[in-house]
N, C-alpha and C. Protein backbone atom coordinates (compact mmCIF):
# COMPACT_ATOMS: atom_id res chain seq x y z
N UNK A 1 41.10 -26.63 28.72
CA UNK A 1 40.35 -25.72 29.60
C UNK A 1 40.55 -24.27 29.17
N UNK A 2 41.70 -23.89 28.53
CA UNK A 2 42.24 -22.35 28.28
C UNK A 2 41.18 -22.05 26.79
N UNK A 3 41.03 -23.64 26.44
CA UNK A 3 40.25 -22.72 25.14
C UNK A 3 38.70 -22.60 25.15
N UNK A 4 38.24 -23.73 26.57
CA UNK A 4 36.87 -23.54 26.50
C UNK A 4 36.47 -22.05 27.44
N UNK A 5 37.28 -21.79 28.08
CA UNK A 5 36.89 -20.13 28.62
C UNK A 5 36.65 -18.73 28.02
N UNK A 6 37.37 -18.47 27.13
CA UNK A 6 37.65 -17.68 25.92
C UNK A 6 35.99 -18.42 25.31
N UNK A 7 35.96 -19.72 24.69
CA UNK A 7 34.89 -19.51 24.13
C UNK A 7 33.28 -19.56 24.54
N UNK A 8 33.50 -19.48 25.78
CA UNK A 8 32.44 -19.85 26.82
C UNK A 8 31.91 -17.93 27.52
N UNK A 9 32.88 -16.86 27.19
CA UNK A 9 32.97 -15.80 27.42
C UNK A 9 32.30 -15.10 25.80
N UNK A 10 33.10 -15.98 24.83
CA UNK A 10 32.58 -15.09 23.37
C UNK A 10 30.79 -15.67 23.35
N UNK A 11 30.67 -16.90 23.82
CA UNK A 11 28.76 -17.04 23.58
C UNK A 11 28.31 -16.16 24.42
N UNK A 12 28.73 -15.95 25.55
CA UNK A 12 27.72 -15.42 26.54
C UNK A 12 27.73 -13.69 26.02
N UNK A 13 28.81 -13.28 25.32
CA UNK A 13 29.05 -11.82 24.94
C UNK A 13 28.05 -11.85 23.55
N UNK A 14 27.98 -12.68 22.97
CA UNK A 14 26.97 -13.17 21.73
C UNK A 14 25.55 -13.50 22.17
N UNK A 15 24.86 -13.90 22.70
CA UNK A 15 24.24 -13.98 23.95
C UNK A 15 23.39 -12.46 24.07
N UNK A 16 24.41 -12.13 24.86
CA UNK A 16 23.64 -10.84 25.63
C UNK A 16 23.55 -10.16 23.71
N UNK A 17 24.23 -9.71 23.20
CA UNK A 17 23.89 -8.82 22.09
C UNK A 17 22.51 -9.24 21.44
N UNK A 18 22.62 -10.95 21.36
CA UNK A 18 21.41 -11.10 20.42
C UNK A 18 20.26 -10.53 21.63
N UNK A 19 20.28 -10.60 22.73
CA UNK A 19 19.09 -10.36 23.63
C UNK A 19 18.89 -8.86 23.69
N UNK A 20 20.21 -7.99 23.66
CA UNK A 20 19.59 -6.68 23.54
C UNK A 20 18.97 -6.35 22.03
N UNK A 21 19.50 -6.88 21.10
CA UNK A 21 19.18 -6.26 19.94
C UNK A 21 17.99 -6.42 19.46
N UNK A 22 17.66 -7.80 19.37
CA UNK A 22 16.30 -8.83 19.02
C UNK A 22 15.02 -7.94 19.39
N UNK A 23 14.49 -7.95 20.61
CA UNK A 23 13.48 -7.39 21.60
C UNK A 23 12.82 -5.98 20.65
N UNK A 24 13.95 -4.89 20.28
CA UNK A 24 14.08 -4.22 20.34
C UNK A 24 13.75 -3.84 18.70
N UNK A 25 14.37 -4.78 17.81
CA UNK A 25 14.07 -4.88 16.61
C UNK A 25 12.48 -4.79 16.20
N UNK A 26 11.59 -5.80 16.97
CA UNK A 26 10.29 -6.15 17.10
C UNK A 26 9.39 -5.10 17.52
N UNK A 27 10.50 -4.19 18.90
CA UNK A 27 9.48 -3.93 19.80
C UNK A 27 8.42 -2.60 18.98
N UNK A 28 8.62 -1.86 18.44
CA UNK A 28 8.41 -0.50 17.44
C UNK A 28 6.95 -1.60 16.93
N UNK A 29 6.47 -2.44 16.30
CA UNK A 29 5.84 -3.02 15.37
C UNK A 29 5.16 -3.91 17.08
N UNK A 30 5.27 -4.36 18.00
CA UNK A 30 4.32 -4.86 18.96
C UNK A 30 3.33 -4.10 19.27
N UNK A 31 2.34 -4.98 19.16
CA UNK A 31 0.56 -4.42 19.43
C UNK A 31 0.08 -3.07 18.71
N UNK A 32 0.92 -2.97 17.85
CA UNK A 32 0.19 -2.00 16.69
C UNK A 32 -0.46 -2.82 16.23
N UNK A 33 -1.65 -1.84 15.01
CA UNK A 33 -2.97 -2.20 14.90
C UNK A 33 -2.92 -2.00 13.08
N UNK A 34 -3.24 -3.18 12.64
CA UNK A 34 -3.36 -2.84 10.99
C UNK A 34 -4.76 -3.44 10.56
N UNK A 35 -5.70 -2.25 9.71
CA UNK A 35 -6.77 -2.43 9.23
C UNK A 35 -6.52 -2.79 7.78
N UNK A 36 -6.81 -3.99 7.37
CA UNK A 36 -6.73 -4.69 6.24
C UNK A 36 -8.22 -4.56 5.32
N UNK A 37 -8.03 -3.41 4.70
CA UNK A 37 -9.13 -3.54 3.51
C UNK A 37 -9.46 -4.44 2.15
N UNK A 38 -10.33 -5.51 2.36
CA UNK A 38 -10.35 -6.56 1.42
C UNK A 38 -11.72 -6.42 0.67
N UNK A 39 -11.84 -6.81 -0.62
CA UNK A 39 -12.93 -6.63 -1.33
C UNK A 39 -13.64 -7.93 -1.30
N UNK A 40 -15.33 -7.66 -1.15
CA UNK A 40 -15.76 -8.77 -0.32
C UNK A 40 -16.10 -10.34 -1.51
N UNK A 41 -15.56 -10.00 -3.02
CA UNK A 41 -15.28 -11.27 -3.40
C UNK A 41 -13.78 -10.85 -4.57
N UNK A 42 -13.47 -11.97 -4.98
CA UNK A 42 -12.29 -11.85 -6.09
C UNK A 42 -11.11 -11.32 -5.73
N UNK A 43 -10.97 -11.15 -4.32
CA UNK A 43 -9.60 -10.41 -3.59
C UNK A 43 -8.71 -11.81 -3.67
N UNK A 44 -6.88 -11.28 -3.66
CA UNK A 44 -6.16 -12.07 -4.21
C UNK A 44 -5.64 -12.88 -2.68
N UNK A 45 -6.06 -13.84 -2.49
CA UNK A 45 -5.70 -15.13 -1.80
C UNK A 45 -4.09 -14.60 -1.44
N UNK A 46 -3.47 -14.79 -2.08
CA UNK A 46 -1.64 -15.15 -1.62
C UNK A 46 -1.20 -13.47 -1.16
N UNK A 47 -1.82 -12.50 -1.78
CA UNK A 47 -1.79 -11.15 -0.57
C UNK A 47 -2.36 -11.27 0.44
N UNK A 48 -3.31 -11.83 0.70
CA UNK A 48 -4.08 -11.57 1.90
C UNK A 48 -3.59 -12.14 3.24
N UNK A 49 -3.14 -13.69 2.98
CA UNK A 49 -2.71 -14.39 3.84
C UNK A 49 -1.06 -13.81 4.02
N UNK A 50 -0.32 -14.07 3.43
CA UNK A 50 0.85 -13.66 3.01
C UNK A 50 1.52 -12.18 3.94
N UNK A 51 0.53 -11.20 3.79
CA UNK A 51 0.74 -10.05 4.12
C UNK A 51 0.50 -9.95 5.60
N UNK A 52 -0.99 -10.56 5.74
CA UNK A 52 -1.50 -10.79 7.17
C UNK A 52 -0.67 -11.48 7.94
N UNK A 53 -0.02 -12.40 7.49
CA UNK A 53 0.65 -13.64 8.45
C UNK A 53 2.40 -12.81 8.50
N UNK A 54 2.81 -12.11 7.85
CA UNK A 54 3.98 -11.28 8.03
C UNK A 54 3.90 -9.98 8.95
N UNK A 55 2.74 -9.66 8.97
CA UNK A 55 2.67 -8.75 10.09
C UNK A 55 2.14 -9.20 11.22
N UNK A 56 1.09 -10.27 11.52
CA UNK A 56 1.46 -10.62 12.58
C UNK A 56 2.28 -11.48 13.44
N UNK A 57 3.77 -11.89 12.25
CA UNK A 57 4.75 -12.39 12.60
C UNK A 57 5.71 -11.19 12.94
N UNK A 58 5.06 -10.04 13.06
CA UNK A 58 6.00 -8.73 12.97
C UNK A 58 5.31 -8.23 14.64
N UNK A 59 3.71 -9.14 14.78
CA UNK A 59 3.77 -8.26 16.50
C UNK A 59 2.40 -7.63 16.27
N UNK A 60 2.04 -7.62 14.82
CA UNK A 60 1.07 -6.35 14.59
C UNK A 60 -0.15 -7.61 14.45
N UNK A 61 -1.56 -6.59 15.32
CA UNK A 61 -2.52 -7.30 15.24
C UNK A 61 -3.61 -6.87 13.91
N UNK A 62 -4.18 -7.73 13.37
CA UNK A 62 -5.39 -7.56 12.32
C UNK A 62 -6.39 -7.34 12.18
N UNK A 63 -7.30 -6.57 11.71
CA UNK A 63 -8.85 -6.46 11.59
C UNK A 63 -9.08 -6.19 9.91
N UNK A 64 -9.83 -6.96 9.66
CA UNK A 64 -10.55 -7.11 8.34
C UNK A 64 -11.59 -6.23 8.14
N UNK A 65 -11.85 -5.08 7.41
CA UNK A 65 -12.84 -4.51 6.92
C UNK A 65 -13.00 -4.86 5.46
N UNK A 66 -14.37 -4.50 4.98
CA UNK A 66 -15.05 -5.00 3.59
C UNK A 66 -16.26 -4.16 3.43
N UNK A 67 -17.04 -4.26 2.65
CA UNK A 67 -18.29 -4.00 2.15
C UNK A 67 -19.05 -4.23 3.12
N UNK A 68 -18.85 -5.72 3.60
CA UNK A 68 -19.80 -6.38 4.47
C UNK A 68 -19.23 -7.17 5.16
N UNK A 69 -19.90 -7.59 6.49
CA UNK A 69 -18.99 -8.33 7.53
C UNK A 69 -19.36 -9.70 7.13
N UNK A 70 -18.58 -10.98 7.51
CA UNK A 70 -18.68 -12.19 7.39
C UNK A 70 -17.90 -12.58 5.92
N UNK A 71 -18.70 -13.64 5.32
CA UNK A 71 -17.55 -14.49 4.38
C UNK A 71 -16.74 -13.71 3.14
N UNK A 72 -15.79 -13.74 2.94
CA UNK A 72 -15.13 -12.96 1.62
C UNK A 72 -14.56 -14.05 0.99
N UNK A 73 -14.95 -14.12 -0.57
CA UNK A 73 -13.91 -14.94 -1.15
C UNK A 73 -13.13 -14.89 -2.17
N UNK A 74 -11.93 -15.28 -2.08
CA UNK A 74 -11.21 -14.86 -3.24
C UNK A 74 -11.08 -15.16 -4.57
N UNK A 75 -10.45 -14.59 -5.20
CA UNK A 75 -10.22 -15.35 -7.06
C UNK A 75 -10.19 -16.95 -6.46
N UNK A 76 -9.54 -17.47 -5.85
CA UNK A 76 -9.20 -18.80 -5.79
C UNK A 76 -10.21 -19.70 -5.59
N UNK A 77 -11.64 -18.87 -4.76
CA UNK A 77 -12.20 -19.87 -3.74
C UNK A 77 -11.85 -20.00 -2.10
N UNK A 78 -10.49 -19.83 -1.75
CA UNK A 78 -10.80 -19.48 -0.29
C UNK A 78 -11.21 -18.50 0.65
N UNK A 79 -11.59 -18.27 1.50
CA UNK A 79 -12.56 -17.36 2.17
C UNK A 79 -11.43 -16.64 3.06
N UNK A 80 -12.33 -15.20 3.42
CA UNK A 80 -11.30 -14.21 4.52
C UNK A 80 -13.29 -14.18 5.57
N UNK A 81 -12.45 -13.67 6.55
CA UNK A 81 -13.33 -13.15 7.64
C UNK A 81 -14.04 -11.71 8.08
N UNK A 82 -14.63 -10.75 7.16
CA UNK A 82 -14.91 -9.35 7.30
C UNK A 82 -15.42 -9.15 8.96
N UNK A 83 -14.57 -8.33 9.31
CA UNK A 83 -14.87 -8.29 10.78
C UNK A 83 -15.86 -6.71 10.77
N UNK A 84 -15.83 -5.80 10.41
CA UNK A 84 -16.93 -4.49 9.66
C UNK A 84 -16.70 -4.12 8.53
N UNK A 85 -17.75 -3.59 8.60
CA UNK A 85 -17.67 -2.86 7.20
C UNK A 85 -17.11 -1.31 6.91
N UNK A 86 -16.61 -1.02 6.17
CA UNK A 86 -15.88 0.10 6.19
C UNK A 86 -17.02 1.67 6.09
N UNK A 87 -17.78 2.01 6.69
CA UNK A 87 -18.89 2.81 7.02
C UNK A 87 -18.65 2.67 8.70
N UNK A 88 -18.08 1.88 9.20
CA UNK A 88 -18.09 1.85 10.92
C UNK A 88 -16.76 1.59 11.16
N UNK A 89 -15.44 2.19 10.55
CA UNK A 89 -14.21 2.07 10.65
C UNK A 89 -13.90 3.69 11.47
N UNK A 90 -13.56 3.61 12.45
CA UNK A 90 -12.63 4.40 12.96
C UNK A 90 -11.40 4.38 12.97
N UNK A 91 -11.06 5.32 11.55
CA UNK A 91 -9.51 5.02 11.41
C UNK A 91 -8.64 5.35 12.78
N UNK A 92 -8.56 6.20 13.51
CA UNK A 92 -7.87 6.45 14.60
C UNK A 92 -7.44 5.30 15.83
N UNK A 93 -8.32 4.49 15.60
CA UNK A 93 -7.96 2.53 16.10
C UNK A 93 -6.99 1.96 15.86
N UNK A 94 -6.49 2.91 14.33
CA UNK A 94 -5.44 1.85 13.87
C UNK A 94 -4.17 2.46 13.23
N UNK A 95 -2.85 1.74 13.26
CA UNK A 95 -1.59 2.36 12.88
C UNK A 95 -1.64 2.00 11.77
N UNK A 96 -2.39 1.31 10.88
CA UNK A 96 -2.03 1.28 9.40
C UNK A 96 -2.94 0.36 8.94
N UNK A 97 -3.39 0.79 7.31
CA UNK A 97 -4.37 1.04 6.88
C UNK A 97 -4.18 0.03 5.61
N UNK A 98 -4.18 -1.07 5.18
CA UNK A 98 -3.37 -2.12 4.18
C UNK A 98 -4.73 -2.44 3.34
N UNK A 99 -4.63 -1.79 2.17
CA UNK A 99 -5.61 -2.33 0.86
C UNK A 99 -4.66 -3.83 0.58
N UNK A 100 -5.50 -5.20 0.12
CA UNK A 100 -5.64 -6.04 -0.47
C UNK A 100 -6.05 -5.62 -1.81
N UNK A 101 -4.83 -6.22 -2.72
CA UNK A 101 -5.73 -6.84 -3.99
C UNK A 101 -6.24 -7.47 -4.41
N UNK A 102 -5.87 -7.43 -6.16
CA UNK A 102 -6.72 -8.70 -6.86
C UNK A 102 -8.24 -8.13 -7.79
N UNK A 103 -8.22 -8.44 -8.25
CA UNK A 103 -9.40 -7.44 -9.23
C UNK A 103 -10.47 -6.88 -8.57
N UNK A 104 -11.13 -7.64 -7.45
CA UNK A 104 -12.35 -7.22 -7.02
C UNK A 104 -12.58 -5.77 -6.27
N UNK A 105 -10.47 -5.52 -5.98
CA UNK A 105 -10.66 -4.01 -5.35
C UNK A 105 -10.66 -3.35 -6.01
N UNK A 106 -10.74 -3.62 -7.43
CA UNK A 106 -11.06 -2.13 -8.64
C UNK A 106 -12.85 -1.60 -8.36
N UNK A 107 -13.33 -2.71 -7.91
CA UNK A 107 -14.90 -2.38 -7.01
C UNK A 107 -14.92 -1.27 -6.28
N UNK A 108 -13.67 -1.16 -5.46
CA UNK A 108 -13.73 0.03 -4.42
C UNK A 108 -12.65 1.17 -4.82
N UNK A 109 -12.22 1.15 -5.86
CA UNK A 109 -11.80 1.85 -6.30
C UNK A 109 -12.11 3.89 -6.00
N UNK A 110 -13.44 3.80 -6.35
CA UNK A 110 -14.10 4.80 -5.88
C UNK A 110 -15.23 5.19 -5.06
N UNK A 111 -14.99 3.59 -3.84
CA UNK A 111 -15.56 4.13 -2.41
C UNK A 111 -15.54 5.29 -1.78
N UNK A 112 -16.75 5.67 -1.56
CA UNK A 112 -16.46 6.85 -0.51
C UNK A 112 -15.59 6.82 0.64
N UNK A 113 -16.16 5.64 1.38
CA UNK A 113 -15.93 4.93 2.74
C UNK A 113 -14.24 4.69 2.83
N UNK A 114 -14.31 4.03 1.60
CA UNK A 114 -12.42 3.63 1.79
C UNK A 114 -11.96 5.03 1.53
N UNK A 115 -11.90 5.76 0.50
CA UNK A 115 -11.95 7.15 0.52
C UNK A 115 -11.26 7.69 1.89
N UNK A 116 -12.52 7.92 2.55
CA UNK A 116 -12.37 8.71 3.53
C UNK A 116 -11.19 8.19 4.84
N UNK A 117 -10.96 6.83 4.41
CA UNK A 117 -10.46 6.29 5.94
C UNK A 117 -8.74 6.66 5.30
N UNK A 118 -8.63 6.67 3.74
CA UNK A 118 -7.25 6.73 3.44
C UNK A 118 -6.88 7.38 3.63
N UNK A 119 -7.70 8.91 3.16
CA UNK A 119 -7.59 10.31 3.62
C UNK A 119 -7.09 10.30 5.03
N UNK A 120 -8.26 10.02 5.98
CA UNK A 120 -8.06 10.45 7.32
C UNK A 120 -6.37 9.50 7.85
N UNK A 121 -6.37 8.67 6.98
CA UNK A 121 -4.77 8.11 8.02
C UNK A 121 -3.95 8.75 7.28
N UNK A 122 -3.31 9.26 5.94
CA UNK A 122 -3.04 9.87 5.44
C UNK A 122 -2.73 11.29 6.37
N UNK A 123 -3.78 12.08 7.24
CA UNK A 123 -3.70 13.39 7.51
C UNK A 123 -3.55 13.04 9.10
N UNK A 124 -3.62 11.46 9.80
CA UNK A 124 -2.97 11.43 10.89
C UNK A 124 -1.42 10.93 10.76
N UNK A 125 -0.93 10.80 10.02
CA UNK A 125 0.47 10.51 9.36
C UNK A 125 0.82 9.06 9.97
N UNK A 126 0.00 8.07 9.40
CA UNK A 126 -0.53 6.91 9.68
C UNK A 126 0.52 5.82 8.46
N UNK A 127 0.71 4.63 8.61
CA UNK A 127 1.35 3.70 7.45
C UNK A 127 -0.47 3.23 6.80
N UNK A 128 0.05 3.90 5.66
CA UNK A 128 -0.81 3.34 4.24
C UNK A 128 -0.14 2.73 3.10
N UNK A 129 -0.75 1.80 3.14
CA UNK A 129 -0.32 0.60 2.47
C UNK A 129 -1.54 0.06 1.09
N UNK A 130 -0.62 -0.39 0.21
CA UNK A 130 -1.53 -1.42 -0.57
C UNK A 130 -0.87 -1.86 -1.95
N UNK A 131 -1.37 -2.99 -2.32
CA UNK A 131 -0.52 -3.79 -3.06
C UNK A 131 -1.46 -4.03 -4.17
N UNK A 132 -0.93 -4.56 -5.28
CA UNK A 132 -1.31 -5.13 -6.62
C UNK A 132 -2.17 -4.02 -7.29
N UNK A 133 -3.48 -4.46 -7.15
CA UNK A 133 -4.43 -3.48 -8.10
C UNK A 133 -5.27 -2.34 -6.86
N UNK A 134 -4.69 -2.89 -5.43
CA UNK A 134 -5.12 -1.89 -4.20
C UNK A 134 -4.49 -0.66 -3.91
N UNK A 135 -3.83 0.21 -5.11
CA UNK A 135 -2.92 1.67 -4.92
C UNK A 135 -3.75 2.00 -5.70
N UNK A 136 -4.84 1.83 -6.73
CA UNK A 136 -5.97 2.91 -7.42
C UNK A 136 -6.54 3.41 -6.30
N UNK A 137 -6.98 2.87 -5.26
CA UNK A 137 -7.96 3.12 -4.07
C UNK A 137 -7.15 4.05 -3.58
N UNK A 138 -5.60 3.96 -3.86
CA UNK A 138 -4.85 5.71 -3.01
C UNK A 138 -5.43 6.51 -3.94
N UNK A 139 -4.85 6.24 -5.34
CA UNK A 139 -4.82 7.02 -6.15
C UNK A 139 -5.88 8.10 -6.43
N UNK A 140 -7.60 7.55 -6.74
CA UNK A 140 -8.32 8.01 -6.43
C UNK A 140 -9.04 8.66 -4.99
N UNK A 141 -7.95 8.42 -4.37
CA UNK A 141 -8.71 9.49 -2.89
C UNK A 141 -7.74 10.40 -2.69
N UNK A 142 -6.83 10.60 -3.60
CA UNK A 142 -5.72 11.66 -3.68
C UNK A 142 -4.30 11.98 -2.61
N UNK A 143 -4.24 10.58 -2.26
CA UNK A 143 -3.62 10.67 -1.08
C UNK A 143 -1.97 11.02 -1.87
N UNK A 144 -1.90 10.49 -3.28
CA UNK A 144 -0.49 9.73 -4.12
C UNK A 144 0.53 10.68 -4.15
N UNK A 145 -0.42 12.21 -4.84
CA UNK A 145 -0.02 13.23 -5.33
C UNK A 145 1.14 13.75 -4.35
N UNK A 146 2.47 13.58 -5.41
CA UNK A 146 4.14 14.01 -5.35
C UNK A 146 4.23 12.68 -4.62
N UNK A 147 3.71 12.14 -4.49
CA UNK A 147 4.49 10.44 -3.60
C UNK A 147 4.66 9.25 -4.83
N UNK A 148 5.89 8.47 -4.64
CA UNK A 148 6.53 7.66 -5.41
C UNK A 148 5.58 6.23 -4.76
N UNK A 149 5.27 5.74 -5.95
CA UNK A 149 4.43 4.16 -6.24
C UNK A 149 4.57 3.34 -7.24
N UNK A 150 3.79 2.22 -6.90
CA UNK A 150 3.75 0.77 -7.57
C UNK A 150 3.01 0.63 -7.62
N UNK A 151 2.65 -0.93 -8.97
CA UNK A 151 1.18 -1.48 -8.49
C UNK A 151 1.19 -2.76 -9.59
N UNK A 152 0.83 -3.09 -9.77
CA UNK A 152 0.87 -4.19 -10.86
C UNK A 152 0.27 -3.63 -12.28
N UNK A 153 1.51 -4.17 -13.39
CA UNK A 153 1.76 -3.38 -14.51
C UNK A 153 0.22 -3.93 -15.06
N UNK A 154 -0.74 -4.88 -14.94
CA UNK A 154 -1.80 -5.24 -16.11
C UNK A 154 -2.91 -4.98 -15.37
N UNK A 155 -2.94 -4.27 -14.09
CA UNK A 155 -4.07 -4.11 -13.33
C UNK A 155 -4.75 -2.30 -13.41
N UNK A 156 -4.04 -2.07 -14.40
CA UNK A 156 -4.81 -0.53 -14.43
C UNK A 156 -4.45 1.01 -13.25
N UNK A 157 -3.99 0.05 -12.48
CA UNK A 157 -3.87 1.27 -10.99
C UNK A 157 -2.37 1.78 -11.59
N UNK A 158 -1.57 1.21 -12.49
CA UNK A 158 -0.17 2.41 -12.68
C UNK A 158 -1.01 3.65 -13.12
N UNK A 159 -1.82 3.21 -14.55
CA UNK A 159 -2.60 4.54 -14.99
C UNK A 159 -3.21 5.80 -14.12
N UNK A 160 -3.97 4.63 -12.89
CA UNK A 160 -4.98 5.90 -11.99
C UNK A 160 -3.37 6.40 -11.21
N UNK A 161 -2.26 5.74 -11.01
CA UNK A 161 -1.84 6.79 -9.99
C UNK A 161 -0.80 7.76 -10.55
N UNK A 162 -0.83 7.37 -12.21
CA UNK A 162 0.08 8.82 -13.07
C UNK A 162 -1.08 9.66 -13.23
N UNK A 163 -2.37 9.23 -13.52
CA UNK A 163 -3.15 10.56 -13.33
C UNK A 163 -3.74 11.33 -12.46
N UNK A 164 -3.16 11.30 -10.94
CA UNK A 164 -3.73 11.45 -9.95
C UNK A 164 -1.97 11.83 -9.23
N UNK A 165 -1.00 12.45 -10.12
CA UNK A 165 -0.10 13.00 -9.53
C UNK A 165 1.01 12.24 -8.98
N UNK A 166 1.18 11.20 -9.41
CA UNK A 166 1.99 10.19 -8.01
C UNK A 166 3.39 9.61 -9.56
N UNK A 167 4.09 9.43 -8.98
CA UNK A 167 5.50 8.92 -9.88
C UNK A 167 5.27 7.45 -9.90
N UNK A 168 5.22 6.84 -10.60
CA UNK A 168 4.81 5.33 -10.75
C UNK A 168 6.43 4.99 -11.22
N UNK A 169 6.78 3.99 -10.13
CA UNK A 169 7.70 3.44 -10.17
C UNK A 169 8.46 1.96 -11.32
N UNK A 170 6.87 1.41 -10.66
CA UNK A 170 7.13 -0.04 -11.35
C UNK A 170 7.72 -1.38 -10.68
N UNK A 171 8.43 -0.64 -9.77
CA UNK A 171 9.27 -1.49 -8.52
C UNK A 171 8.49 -2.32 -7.58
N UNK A 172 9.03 -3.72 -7.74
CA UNK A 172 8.47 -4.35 -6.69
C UNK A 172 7.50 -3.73 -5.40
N UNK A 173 8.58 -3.25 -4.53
CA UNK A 173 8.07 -2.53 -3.21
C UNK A 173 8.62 -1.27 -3.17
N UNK A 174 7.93 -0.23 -3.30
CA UNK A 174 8.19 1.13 -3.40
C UNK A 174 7.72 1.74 -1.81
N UNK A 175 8.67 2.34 -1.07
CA UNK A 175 8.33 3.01 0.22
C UNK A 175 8.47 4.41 -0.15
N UNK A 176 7.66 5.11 0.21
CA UNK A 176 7.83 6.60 0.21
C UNK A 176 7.36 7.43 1.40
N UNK A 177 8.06 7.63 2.64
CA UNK A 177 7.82 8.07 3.89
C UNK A 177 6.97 6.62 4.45
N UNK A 178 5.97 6.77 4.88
CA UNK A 178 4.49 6.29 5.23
C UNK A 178 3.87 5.86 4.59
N UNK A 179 4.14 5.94 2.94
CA UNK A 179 3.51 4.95 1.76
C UNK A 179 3.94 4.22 1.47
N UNK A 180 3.16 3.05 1.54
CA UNK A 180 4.22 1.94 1.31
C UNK A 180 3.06 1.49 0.03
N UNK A 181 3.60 0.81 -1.40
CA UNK A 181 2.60 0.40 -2.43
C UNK A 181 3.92 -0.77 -2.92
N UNK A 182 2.95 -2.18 -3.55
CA UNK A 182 3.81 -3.42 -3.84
C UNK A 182 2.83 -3.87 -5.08
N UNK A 183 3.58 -4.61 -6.22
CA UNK A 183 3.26 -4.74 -7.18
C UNK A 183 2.76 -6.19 -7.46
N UNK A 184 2.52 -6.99 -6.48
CA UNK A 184 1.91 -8.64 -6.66
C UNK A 184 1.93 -9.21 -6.13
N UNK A 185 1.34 -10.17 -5.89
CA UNK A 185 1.64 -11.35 -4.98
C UNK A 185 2.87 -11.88 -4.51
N UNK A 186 3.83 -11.89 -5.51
CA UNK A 186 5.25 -12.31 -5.12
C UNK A 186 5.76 -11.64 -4.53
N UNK A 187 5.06 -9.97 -4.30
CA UNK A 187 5.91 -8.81 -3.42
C UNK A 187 5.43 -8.88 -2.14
N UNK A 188 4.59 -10.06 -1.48
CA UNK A 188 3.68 -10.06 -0.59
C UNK A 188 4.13 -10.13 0.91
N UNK A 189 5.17 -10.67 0.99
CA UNK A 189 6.38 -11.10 1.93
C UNK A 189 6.92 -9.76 2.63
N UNK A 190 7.75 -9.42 1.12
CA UNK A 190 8.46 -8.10 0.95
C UNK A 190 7.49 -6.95 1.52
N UNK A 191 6.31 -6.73 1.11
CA UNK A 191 5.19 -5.46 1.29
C UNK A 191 5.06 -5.94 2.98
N UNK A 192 4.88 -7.04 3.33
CA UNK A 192 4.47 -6.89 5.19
C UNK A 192 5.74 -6.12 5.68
N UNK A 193 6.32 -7.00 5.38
CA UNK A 193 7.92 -6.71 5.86
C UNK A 193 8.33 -4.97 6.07
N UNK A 194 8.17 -4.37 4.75
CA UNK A 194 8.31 -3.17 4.97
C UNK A 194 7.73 -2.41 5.79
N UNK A 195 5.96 -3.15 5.49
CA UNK A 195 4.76 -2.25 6.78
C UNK A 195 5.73 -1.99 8.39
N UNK A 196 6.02 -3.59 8.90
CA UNK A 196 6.10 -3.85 10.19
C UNK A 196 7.48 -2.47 10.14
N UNK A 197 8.49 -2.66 8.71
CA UNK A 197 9.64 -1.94 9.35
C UNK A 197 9.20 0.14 9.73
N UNK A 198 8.04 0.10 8.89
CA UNK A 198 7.87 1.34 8.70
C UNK A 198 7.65 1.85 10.31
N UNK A 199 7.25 1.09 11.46
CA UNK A 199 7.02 1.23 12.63
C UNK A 199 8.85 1.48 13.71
């Protein structure tokens, strides 16, 4: 009996900690809002899901913008859901702003539309995000310049974001304040992860 009290006192003291701490860990990243920019074909499957399903295992809800609303499909063949098109994005809806890669976002590379929404979260001091070949789309809207990045070494976007001012890292997942940039699919885990922590 003397030893089940003592340890019947250490769960419940274990207990309450995990209950204050837990809640609280999450709570920063609950019902924030992340606009996921995907290119409406050849976008990379294992970012999309990957990234999406880590942030809203983080609390954070999703909206899909594209070119065009309805079917998107990827290098692979499986499909995403374009919920608008990025011409009717009100960035101010949303706490963070997540380019998808995969080749087809070298397409939007020099959108106006994406452009403008990077800018504008950028100058509301918003989490901007994007992974693989989706940090040219910073690069070219000038958001990079003096900010430390990544991107995937055979996809061309290290080039646009050394010429567009930005320190190209090379690193898996590179955070820099509110920028968050990840270099592949395998960083896909890692890149939500950081989004949700950036909250």
């Amino acid at each position: 009996m003397r030893n089940i009290i003592p340890a019947v006192f250490g769960f419940i003291a274990l207990l309450t900690l995990v209950l204050s701490v837990s809640p609280n860990a999450l709570a920063d990243a609950q019902g924030k809002k992340a606009l996921l920019i995907v290119a409406p074909s050849d976008f990379e499957p294992t970012e999309y899901s990957t990234t999406r399903s880590t942030l809203e295992s983080g609390g954070m809800t999703c909206t899909v913008a594209s070119t065009k609303t309805g079917s998107l499909k990827s290098a692979k063949g499986t499909r995403a859901q374009s919920d608008l098109v990025l011409s009717e994005v009100q960035t101010g809806d949303y706490d963070a702003i997540v380019i998808i890669g995969g080749n087809g976002i070298k397409r939007l590379w020099m959108n106006e539309d994406a452009h403008r929404i990077v800018r504008e979260a950028a100058e509301q001091d918003k989490v901007v995000a994007a992974i693989c070949a989706g940090p040219g789309v910073l690069a070219y809207s000038g958001v990079m310049q003096g900010k430390k990045g990544t991107a995937h070494p055979k996809s061309g976007a290290p080039g646009a974001l050394k010429e567009n001012g930005c320190e190209y890292t090379g690193n898996r997942v590179e955070v820099d304040n509110k920028f968050i940039t990840a270099n592949g699919p395998q960083a896909a885990k890692s890149f939500g992860q950081a989004i949700v922590a950036a909250f």
